[in-house]
C-alpha atoms as a PDB file:
ATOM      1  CA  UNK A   1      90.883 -74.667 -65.920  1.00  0.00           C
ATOM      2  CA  UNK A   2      88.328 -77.324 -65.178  1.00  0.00           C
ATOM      3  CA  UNK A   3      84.823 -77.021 -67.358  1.00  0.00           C
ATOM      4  CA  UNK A   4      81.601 -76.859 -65.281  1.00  0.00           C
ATOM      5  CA  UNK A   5      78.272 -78.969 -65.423  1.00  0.00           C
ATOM      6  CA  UNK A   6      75.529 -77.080 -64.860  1.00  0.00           C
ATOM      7  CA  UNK A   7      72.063 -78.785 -64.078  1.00  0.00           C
ATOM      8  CA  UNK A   8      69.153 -76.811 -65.549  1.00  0.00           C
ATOM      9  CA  UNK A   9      65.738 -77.388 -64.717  1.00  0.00           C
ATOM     10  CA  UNK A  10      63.178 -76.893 -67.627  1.00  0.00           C
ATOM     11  CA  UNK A  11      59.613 -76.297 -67.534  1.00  0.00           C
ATOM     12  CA  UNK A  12      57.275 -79.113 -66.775  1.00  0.00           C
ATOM     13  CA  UNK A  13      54.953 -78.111 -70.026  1.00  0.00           C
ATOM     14  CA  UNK A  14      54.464 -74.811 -70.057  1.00  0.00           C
ATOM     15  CA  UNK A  15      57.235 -72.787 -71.342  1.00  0.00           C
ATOM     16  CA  UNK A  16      56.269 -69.344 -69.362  1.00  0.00           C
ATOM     17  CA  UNK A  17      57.987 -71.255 -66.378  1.00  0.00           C
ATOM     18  CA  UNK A  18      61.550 -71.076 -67.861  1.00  0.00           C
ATOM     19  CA  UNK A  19      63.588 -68.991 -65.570  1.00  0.00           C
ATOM     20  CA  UNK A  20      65.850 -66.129 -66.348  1.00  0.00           C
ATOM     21  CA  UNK A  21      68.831 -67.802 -64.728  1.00  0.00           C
ATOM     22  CA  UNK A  22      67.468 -70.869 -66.564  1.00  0.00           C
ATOM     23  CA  UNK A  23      67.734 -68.588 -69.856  1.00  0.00           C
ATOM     24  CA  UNK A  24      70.899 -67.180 -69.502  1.00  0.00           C
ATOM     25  CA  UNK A  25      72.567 -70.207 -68.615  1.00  0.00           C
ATOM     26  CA  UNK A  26      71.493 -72.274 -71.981  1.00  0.00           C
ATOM     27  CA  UNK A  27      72.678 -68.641 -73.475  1.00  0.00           C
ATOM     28  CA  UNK A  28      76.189 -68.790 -72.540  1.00  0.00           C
ATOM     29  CA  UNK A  29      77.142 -72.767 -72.104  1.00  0.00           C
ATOM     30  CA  UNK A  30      79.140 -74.343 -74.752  1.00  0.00           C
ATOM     31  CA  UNK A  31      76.443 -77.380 -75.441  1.00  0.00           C
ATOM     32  CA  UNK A  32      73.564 -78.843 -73.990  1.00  0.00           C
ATOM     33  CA  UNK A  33      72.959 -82.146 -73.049  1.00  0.00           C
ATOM     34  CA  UNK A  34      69.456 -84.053 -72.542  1.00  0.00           C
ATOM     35  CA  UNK A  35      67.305 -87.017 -72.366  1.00  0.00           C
ATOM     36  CA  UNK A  36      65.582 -85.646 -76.014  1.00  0.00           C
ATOM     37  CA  UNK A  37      67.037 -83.300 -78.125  1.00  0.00           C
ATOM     38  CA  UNK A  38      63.492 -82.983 -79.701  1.00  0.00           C
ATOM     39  CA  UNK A  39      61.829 -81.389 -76.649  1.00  0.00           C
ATOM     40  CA  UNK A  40      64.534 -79.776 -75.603  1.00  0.00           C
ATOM     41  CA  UNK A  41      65.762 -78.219 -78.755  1.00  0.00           C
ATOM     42  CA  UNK A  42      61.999 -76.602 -78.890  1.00  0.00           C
ATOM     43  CA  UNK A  43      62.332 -75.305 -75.138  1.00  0.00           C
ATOM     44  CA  UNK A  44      66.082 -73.413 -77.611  1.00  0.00           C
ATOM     45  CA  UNK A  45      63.742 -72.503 -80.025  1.00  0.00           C
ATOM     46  CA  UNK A  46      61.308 -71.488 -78.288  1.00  0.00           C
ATOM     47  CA  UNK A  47      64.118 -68.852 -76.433  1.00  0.00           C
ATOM     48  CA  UNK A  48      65.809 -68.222 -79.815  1.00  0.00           C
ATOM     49  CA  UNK A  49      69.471 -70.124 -78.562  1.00  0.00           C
ATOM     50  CA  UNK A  50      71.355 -71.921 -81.218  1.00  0.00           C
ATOM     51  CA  UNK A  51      73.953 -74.345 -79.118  1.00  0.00           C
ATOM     52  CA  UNK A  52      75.188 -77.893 -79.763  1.00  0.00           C
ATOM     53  CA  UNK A  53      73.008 -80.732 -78.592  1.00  0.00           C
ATOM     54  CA  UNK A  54      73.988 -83.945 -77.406  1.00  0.00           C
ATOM     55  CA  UNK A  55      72.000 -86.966 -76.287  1.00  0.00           C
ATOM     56  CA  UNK A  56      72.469 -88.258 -73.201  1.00  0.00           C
ATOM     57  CA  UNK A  57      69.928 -91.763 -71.726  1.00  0.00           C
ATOM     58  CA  UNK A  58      69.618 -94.124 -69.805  1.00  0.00           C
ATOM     59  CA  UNK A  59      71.428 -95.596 -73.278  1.00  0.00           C
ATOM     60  CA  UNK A  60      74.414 -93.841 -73.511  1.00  0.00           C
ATOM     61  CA  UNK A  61      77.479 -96.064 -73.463  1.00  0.00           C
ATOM     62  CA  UNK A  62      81.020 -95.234 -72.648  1.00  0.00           C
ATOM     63  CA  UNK A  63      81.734 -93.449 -75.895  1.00  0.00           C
ATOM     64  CA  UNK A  64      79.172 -90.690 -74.917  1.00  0.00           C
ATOM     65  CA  UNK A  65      80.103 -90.181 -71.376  1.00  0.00           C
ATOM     66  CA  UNK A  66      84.106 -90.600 -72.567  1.00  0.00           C
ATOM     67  CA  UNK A  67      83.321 -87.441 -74.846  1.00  0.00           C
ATOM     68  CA  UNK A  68      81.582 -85.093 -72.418  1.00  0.00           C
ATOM     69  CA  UNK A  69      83.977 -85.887 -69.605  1.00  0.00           C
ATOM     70  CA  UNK A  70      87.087 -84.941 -72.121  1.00  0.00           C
ATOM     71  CA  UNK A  71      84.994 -82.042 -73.121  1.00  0.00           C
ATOM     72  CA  UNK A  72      84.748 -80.778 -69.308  1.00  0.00           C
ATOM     73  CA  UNK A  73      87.889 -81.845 -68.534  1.00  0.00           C
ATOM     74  CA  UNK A  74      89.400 -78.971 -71.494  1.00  0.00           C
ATOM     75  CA  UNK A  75      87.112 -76.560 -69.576  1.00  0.00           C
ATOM     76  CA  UNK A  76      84.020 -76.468 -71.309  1.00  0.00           C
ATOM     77  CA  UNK A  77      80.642 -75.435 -69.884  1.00  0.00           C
ATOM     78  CA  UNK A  78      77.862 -78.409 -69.987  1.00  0.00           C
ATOM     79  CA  UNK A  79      74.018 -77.725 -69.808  1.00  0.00           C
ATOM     80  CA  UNK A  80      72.276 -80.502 -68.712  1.00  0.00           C
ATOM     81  CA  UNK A  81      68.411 -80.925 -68.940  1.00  0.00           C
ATOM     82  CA  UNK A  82      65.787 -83.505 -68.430  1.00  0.00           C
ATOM     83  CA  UNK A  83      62.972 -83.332 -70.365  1.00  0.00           C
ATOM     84  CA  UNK A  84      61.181 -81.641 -68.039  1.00  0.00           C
ATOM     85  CA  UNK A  85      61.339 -80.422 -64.622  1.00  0.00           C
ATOM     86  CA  UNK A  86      64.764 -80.904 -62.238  1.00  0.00           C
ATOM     87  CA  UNK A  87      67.489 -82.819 -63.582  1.00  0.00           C
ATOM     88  CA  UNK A  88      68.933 -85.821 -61.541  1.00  0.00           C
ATOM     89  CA  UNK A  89      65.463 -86.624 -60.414  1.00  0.00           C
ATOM     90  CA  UNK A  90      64.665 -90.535 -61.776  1.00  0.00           C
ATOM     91  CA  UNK A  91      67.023 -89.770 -64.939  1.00  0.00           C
ATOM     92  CA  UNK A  92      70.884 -90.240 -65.609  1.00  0.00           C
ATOM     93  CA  UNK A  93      71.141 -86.933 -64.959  1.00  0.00           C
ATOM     94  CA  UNK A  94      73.183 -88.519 -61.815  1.00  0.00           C
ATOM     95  CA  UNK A  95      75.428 -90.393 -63.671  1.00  0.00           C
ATOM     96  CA  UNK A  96      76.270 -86.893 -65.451  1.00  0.00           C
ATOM     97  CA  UNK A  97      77.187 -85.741 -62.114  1.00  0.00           C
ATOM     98  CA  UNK A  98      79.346 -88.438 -60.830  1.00  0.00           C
ATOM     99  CA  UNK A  99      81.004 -88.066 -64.308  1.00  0.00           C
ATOM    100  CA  UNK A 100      81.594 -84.121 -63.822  1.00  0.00           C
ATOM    101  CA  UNK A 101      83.238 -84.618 -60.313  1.00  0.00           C
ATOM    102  CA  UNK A 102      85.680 -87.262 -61.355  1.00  0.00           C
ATOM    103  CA  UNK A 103      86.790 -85.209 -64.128  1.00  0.00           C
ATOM    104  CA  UNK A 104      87.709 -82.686 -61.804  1.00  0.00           C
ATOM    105  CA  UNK A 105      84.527 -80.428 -62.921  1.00  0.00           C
ATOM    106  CA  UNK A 106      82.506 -78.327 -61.279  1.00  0.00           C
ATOM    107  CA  UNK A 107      78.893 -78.817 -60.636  1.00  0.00           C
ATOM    108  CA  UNK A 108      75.800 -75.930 -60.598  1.00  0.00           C
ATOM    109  CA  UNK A 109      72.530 -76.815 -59.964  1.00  0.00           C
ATOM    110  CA  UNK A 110      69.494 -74.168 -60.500  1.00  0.00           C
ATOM    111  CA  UNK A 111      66.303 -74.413 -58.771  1.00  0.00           C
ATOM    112  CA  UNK A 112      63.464 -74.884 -60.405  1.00  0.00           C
ATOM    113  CA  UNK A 113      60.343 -76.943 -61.096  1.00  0.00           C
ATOM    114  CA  UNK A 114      59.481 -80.571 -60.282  1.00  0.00           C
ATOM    115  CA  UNK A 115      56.418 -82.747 -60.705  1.00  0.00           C
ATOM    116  CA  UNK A 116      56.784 -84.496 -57.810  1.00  0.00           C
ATOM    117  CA  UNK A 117      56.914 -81.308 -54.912  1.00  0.00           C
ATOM    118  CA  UNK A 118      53.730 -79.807 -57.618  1.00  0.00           C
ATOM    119  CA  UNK A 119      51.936 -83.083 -57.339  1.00  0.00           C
ATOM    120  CA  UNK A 120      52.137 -83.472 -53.680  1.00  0.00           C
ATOM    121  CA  UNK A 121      51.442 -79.799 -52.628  1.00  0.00           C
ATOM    122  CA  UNK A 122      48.956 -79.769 -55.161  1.00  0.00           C
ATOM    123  CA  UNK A 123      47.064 -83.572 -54.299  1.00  0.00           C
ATOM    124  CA  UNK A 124      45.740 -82.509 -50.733  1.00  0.00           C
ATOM    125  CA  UNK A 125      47.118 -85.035 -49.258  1.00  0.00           C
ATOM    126  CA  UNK A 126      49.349 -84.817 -46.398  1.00  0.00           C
ATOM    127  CA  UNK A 127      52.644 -82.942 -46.938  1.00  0.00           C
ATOM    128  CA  UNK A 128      54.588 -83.152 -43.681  1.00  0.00           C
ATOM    129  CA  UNK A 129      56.243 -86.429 -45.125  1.00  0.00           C
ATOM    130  CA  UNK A 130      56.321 -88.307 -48.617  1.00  0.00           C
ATOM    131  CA  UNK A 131      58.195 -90.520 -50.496  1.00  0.00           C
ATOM    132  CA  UNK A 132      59.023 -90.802 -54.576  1.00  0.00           C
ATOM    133  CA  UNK A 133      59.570 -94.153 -55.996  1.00  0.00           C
ATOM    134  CA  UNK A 134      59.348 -93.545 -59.542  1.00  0.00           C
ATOM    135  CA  UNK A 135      57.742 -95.507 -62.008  1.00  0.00           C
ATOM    136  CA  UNK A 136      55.880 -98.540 -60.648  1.00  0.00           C
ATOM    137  CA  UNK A 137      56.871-101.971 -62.383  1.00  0.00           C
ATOM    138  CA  UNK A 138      55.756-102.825 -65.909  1.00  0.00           C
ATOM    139  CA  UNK A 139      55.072-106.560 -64.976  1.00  0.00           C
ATOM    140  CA  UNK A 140      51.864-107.232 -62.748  1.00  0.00           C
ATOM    141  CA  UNK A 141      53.044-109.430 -60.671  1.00  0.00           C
ATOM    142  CA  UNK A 142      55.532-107.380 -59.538  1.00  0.00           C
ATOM    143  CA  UNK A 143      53.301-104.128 -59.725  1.00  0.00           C
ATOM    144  CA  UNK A 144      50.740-105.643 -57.504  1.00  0.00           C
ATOM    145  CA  UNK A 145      53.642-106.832 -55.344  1.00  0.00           C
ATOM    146  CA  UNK A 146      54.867-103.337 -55.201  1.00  0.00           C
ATOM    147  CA  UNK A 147      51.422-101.735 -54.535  1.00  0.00           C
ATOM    148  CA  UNK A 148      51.123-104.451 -51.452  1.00  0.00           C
ATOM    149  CA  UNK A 149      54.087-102.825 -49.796  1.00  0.00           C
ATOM    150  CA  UNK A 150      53.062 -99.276 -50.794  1.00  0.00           C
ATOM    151  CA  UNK A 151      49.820 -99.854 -48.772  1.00  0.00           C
ATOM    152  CA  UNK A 152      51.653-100.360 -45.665  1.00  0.00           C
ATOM    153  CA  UNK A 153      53.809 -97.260 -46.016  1.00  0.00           C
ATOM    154  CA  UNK A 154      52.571 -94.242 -43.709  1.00  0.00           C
ATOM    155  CA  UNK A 155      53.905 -91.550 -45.330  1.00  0.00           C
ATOM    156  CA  UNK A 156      52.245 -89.633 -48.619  1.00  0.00           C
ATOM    157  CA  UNK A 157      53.742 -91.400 -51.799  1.00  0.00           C
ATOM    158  CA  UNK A 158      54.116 -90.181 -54.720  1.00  0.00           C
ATOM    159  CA  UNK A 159      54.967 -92.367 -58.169  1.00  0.00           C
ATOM    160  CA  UNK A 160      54.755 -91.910 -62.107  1.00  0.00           C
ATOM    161  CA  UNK A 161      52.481 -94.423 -64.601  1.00  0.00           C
ATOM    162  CA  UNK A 162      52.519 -94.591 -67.884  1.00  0.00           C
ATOM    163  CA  UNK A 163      49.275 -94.099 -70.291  1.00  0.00           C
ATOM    164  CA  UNK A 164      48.804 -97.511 -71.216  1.00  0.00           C
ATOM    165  CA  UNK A 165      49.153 -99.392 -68.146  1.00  0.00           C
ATOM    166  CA  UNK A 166      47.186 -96.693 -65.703  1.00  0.00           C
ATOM    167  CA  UNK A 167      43.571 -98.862 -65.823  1.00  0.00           C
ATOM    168  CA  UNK A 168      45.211-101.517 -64.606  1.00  0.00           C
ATOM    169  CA  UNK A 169      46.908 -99.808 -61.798  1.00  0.00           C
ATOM    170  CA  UNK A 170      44.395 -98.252 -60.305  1.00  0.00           C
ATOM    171  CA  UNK A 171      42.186-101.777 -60.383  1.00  0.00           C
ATOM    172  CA  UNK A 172      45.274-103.619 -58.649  1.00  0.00           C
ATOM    173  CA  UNK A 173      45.320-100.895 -55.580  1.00  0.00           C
ATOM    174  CA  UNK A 174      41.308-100.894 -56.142  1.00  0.00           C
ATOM    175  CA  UNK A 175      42.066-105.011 -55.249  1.00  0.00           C
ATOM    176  CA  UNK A 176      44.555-104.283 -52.580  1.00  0.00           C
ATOM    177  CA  UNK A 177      44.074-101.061 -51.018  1.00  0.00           C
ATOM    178  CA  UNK A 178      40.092-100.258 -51.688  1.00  0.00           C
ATOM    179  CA  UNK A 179      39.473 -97.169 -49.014  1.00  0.00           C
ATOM    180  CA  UNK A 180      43.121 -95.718 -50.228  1.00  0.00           C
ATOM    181  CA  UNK A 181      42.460 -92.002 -51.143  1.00  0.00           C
ATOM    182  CA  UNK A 182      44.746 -90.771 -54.074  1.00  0.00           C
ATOM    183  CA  UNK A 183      44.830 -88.235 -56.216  1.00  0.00           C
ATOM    184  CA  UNK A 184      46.176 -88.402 -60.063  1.00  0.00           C
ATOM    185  CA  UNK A 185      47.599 -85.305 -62.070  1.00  0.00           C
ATOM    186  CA  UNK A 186      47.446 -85.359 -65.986  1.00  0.00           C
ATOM    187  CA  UNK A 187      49.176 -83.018 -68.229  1.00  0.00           C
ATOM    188  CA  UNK A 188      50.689 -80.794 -65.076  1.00  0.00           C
ATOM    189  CA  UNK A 189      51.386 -77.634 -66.320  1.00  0.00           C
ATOM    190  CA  UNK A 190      49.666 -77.898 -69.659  1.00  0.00           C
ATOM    191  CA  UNK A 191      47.061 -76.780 -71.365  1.00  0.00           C
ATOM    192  CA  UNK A 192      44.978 -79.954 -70.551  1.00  0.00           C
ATOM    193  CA  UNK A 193      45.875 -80.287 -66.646  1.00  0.00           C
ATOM    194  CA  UNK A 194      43.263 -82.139 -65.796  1.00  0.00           C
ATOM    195  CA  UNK A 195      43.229 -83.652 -61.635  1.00  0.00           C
ATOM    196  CA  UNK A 196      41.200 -86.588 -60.544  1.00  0.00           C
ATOM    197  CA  UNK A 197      40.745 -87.282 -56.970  1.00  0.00           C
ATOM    198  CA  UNK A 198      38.942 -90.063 -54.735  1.00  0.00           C
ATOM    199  CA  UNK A 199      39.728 -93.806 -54.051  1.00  0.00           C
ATOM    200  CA  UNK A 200      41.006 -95.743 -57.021  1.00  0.00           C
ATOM    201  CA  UNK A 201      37.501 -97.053 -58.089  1.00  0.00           C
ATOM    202  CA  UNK A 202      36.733 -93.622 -58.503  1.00  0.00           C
ATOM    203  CA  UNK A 203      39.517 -91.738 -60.247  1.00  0.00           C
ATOM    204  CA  UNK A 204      39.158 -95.101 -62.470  1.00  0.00           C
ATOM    205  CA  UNK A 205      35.569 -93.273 -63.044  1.00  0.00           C
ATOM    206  CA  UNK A 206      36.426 -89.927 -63.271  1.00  0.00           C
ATOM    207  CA  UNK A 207      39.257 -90.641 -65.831  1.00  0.00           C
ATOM    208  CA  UNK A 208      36.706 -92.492 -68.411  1.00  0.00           C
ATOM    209  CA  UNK A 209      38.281 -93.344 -71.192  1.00  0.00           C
ATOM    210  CA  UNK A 210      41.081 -90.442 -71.483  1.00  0.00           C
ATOM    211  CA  UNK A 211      44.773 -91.933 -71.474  1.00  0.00           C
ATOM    212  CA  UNK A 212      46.509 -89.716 -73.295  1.00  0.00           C
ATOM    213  CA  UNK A 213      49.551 -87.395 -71.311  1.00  0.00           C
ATOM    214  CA  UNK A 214      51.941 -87.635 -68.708  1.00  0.00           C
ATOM    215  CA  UNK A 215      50.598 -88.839 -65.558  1.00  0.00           C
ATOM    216  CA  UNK A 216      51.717 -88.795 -61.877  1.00  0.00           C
ATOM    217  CA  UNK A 217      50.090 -90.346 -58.950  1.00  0.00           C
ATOM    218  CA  UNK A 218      49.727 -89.339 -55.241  1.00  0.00           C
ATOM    219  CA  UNK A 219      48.928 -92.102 -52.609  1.00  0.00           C
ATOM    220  CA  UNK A 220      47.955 -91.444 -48.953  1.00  0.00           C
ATOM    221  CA  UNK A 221      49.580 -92.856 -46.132  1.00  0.00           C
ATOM    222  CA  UNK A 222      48.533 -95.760 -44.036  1.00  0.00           C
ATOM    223  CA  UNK A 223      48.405 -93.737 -41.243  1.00  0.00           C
ATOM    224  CA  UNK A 224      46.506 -90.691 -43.083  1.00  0.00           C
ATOM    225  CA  UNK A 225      42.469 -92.421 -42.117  1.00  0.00           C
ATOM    226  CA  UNK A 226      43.657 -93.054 -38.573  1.00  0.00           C
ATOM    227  CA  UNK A 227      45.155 -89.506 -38.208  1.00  0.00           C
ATOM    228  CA  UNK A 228      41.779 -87.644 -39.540  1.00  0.00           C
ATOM    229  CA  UNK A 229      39.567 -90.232 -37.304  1.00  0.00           C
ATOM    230  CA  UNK A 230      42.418 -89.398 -34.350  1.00  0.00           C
ATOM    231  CA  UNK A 231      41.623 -85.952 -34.958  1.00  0.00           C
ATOM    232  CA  UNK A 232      38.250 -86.525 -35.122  1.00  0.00           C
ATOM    233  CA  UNK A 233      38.124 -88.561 -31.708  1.00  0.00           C
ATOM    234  CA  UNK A 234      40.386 -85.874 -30.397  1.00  0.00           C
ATOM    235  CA  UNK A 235      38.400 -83.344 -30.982  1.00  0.00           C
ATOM    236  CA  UNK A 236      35.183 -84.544 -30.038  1.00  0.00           C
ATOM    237  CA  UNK A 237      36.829 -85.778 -26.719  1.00  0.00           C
ATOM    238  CA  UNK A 238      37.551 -82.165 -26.072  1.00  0.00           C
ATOM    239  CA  UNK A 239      34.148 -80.855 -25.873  1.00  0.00           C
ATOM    240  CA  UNK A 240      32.002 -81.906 -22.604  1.00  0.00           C
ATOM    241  CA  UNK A 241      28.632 -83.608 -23.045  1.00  0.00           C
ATOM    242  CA  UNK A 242      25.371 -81.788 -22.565  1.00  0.00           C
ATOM    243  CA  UNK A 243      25.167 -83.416 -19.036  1.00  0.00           C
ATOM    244  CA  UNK A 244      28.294 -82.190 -17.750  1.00  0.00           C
ATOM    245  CA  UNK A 245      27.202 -78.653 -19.096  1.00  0.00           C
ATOM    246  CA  UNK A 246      24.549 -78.400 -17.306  1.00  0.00           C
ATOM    247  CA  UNK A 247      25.930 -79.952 -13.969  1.00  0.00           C
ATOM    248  CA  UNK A 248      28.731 -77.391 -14.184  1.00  0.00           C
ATOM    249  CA  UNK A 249      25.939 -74.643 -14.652  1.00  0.00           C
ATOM    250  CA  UNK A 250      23.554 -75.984 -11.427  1.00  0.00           C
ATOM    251  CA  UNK A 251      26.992 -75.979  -9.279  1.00  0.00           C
ATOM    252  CA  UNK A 252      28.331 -72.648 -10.122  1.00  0.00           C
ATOM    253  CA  UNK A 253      24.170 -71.516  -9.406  1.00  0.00           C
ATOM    254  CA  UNK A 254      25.215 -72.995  -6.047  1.00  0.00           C
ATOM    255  CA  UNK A 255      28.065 -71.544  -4.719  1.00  0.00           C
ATOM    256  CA  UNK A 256      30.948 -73.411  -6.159  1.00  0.00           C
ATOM    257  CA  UNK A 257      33.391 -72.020  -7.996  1.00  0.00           C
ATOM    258  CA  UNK A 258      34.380 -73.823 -11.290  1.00  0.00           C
ATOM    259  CA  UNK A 259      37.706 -75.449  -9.695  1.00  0.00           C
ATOM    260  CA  UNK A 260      35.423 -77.420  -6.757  1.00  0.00           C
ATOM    261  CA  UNK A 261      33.069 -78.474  -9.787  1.00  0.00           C
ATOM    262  CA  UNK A 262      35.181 -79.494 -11.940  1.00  0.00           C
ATOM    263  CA  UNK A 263      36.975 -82.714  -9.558  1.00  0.00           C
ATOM    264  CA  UNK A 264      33.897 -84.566  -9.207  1.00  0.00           C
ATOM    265  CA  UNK A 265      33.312 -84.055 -12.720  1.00  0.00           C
ATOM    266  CA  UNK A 266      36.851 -85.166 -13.348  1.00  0.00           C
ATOM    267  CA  UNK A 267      36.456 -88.734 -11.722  1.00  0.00           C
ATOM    268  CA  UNK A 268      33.022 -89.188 -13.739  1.00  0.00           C
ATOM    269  CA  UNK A 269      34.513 -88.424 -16.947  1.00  0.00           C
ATOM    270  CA  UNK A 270      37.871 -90.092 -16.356  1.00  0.00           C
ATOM    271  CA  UNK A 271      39.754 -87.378 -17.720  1.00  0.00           C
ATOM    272  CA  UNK A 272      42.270 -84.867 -15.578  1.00  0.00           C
ATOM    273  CA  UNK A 273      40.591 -82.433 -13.410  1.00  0.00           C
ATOM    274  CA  UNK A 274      42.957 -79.508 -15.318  1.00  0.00           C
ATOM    275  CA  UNK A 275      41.883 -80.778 -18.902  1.00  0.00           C
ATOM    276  CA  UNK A 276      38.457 -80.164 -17.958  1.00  0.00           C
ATOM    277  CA  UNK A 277      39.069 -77.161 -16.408  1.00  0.00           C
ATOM    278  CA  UNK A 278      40.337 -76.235 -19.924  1.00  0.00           C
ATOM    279  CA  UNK A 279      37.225 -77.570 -21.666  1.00  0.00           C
ATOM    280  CA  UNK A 280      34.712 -75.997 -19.217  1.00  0.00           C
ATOM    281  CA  UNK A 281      36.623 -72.437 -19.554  1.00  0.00           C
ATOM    282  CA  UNK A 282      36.122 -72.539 -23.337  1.00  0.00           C
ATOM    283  CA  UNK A 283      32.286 -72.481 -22.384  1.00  0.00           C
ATOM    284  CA  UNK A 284      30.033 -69.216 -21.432  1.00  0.00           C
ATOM    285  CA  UNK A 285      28.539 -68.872 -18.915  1.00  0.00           C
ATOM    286  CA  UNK A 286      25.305 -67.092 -18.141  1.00  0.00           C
ATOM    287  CA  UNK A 287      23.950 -67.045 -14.476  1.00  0.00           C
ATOM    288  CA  UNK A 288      20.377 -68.501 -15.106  1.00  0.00           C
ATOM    289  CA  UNK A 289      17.628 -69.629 -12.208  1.00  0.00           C
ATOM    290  CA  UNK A 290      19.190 -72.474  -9.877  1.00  0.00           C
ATOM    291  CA  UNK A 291      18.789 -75.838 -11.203  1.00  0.00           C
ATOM    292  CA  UNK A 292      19.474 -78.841  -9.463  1.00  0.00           C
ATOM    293  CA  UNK A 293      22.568 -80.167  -8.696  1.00  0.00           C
ATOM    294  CA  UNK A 294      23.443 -83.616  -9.210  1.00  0.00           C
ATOM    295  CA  UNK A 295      25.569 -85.818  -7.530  1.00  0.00           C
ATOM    296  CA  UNK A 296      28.823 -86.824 -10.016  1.00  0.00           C
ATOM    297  CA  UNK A 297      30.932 -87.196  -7.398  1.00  0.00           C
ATOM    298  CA  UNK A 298      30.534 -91.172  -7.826  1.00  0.00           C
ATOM    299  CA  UNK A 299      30.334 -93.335 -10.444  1.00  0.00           C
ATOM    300  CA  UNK A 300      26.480 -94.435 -11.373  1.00  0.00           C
END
């Protein structure tokens, strides 16, 4: 019989998140493989399992994917784990998989955590579309190139920086992208989750001089500014001005009902006589001592 792979996610720091499923699996395989068999053989530790580890990076040569494809092709059972968080997701946890199905093995995946879904729901930002693009590039030249296309993308993005090269990110989309509102996660999951939100200048200032963890990154949209100042515009194009209040008022003191008022208000305001209908309905109205009425039935 052909072996199995089965893709475990692992917490993303703290190790309360392991799942039973999660648990039982790394119980009963026949070896776990990872990115580091230091974290990961704490996460074992940690849930008292003694099972073989094997390395597996964005280093491992054809010896070390030879060996676990010969191992699931005699029908053993493979755990596979990242890190931290879903396996697959920007490591060669892919490559793993590719290797499993040509072999003729099966593949399992378990739910579980990622940093990237956390990040997002947990930024603000807007979640009905986003993108992951990994790490940004080491060099700056191609960083800043990178950032120069990010700030024409108009969905939420998400990406991962390293420690070390952070201040200089966040002065390059400070350069290119000034108004850009992002927010930046530190330690997600940990006991020092720390979140800094604002435009780049000012997570730059909110961050000081800490550099130490894991960090991820969330970056609005293009389009994010001109959808809250759409909604904004939208919104305030929905309520009537004081004018057109108190014409509606002095007509319906008059005799007309709200329908006759509302065309010649229609034409003034430039909008459809049944949207205003709609706006002047979501108004009370309080019979009060005739007024008079004024003439909106042509443009002054």
């Amino acid at each position: 019989m052909p072996g199995c792979l089965v893709l475990v996610p692992t917490p993303l720091g703290n190790l309360g998140d392991i799942t039973a499923r999660a648990a039982t699996t790394l119980e009963s395989c026949d070896m776990v493989v990872c990115e580091d068999t230091r974290r990961v053989g704490l996460l074992l530790k940690h849930l008292n399992i003694n099972k073989p580890l094997q390395r597996f990076d964005d280093h491992a040569g054809t010896r070390e994917a030879s060996s676990l494809a010969n191992a699931m092709a005699l029908g053993k059972t493979i755990a596979y784990c990242s890190d931290a968080g879903m396996p697959g997701i920007n490591d060669p946890g892919f490559e793993l998989t590719r290797l499993a199905r040509e072999s003729g093995a099966q593949v399992c995946v378990l739910p579980g955590p990622s940093v990237v879904t956390l990040a997002v729901v947990a930024s603000g930002l807007p979640t009905h579309a986003f993108s992951f693009l990994g790490y940004l590039p080491s060099k700056a030249e191609a960083r800043r190139s990178f950032i120069r296309r990010l700030a024409g993308r108009e969905e939420t993005t998400v990406v991962f920086e390293t420690p070390h090269r952070i201040e200089d990110t966040l002065n390059d989309i400070n350069e290119i992208m000034p108004d850009r509102e992002l927010a930046l996660g530190r330690e997600l999951t940990k006991l020092h989750e720390a979140w800094y939100r604002g435009t780049s200048s000012q997570v730059l200032d909110q961050l000081g001089q800490e550099r130490r963890g894991e960090l991820v990154m969330v970056v609005a949209g293009a389009d994010a500014k001109r959808t809250i100042e759409s909604g904004v515009q939208n919104q305030e194009s929905d309520i009537l001005p004081e004018w057109a209040v108190k014409y509606l008022d002095a007509a319906r003191q008059g005799g007309m009902t709200l329908r006759e008022a509302v065309k010649p208000l229609a034409r003034r305001l430039g909008k459809a006589p049944s949207d205003v209908y709609k706006m002047a309905t979501a108004i009370p109205y309080t019979k009060s001592p005739s007024i008079l009425i004024a003439d909106y039935s042509q443009p002054t």
